[in-house]
C-alpha atoms as a PDB file:
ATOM      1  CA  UNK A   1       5.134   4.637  12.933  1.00  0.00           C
ATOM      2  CA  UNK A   2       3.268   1.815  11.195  1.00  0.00           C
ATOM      3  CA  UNK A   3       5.299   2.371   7.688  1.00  0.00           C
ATOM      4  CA  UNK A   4       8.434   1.159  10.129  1.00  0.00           C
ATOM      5  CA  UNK A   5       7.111  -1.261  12.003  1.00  0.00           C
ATOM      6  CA  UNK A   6       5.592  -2.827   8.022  1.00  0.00           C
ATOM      7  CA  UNK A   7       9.333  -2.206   7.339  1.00  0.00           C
ATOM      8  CA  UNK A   8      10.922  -3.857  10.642  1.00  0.00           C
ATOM      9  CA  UNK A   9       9.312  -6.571  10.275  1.00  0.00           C
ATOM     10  CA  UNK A  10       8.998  -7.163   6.472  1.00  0.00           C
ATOM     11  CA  UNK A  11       5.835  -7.008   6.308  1.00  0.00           C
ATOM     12  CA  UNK A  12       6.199  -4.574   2.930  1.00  0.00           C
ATOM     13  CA  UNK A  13       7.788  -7.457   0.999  1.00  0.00           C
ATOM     14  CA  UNK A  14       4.609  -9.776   2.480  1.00  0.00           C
ATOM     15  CA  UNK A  15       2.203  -7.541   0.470  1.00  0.00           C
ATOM     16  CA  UNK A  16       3.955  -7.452  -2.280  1.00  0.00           C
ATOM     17  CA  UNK A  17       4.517 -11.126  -2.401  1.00  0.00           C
ATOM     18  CA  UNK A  18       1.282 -11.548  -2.265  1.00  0.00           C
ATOM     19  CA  UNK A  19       0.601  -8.854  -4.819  1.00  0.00           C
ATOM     20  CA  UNK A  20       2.471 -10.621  -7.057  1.00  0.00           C
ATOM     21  CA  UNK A  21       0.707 -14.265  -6.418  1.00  0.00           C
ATOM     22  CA  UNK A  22      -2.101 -15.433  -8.969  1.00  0.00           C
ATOM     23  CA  UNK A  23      -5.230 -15.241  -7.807  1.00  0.00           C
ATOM     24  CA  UNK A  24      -6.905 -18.620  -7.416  1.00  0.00           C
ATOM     25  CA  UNK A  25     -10.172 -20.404  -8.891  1.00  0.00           C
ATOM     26  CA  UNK A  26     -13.069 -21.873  -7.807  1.00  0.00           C
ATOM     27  CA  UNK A  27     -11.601 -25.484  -8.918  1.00  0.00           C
ATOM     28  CA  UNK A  28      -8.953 -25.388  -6.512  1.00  0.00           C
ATOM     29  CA  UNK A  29     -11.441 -25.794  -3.639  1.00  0.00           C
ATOM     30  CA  UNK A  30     -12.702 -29.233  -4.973  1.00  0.00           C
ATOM     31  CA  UNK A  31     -16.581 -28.656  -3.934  1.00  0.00           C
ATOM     32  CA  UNK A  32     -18.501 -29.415  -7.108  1.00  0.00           C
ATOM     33  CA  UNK A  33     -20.897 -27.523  -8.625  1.00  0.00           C
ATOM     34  CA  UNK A  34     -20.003 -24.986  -6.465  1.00  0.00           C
ATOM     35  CA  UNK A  35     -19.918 -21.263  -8.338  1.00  0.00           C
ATOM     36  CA  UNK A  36     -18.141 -18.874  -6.121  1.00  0.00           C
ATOM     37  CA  UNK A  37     -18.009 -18.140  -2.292  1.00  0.00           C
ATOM     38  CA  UNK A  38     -17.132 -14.526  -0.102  1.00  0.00           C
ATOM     39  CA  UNK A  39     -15.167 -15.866   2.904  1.00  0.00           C
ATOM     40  CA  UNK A  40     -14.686 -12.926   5.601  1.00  0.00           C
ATOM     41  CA  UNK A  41     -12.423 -13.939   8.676  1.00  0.00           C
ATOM     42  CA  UNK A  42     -13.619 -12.202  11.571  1.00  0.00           C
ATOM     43  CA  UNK A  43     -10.637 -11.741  13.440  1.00  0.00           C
ATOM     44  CA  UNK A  44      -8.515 -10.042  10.671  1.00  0.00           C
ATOM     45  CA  UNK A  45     -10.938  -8.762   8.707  1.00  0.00           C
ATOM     46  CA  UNK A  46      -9.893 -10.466   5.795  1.00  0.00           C
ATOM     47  CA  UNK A  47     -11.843 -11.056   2.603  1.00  0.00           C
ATOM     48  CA  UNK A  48     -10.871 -14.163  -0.003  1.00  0.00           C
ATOM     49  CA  UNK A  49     -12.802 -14.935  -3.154  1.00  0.00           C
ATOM     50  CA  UNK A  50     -12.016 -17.165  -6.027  1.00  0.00           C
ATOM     51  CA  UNK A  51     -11.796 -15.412  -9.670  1.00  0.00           C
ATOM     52  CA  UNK A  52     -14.895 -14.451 -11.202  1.00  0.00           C
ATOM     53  CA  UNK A  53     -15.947 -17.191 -13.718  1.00  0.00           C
ATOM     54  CA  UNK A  54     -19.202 -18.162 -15.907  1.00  0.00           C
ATOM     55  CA  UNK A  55     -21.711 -17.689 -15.649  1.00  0.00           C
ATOM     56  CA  UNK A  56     -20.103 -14.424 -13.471  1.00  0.00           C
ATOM     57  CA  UNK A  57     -18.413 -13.340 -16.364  1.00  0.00           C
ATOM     58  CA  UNK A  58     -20.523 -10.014 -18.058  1.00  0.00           C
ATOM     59  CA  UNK A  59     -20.767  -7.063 -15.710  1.00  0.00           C
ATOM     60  CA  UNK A  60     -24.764  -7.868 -15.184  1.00  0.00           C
ATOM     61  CA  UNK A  61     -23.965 -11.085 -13.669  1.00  0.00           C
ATOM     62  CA  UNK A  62     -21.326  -9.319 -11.502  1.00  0.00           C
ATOM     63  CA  UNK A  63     -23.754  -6.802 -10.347  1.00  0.00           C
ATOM     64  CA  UNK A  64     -26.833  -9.545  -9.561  1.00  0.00           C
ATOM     65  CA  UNK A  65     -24.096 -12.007  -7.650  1.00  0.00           C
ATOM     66  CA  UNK A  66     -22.767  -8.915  -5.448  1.00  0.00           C
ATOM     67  CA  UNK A  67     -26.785  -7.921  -4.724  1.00  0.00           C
ATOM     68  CA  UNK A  68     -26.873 -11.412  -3.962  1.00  0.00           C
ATOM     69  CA  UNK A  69     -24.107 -11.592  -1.238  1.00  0.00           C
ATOM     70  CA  UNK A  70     -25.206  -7.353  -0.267  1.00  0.00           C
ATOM     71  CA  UNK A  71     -28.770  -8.818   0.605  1.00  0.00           C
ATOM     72  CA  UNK A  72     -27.395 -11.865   2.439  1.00  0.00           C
ATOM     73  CA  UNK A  73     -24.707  -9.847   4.680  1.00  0.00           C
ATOM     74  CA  UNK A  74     -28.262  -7.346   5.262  1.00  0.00           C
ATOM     75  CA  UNK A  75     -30.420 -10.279   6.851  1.00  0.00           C
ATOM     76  CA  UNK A  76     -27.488 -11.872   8.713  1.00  0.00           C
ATOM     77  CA  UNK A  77     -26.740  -8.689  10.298  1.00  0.00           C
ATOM     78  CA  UNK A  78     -30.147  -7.152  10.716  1.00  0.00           C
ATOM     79  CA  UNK A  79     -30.339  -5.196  13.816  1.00  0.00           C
ATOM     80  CA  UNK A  80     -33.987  -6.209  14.254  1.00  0.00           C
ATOM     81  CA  UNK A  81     -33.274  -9.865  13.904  1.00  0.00           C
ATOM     82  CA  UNK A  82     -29.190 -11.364  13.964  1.00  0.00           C
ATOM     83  CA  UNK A  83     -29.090 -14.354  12.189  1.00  0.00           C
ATOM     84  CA  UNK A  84     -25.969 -17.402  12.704  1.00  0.00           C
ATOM     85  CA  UNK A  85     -27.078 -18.846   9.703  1.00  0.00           C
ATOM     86  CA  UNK A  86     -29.402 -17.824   6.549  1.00  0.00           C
ATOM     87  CA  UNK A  87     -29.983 -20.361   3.766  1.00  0.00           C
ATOM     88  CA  UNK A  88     -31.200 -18.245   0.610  1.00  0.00           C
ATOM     89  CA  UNK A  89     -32.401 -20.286  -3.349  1.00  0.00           C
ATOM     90  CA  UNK A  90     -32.743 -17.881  -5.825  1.00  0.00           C
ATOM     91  CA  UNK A  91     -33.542 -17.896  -9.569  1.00  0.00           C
ATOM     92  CA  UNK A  92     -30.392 -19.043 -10.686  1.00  0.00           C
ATOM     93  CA  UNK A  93     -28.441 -19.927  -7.524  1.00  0.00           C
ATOM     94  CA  UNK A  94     -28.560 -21.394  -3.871  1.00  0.00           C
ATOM     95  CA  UNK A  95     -26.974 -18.917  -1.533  1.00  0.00           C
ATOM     96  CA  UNK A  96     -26.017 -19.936   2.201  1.00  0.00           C
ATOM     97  CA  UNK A  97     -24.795 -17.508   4.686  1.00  0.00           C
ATOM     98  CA  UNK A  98     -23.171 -18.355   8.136  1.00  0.00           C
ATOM     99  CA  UNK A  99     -21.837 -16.355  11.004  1.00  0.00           C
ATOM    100  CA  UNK A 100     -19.595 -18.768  13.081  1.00  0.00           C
ATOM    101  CA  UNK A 101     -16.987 -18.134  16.114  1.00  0.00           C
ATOM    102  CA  UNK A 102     -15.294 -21.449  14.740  1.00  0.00           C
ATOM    103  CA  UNK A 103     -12.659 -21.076  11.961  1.00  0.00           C
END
């Protein structure tokens, strides 16, 4: 039932557009000096990122920047204590997490 309905309404050829696409870089957003961002729209479900790039590059730096946004998404939604908004500085990086209803 949903393969026809993706097929009705061409929503087969939208993925695979969009499979085809580049992905996009951190440049493109024009925020210096910022490294990389996880954007999750709430009402889709939706994740966007920007390519991995240096100092993200070795599969360490992956790893620590993925703890990073793992320990964030914990303390935001804690069951003990919800947070809207969580402003984290690291070693290396500044790290701000925000729930909003806006966007």
């Amino acid at each position: 039932m949903a393969f026809q309905r993706l097929i009705k309404y061409n929503g087969l050829k939208a993925i695979s557009d969009s499979l085809r696409k580049d992905s996009y870089n951190i440049s493109k957003c024009g925020i210096s000096d910022l490294r990389h961002f996880l954007y999750k729209n709430k009402s889709t479900a939706q994740y966007t990122s920007p390519e991995l790039e240096a100092p993200y590059l070795s599969t360490e730096e992956q790893e620590r920047l993925f703890g990073l946004y793992y320990y964030l998404h914990n303390r935001i939604h804690s069951t003990s204590r919800p947070l809207k908004i969580l402003y984290h500085v690291g070693q290396y990086e500044a790290l701000l997490g925000w729930v909003s209803d806006c966007l």
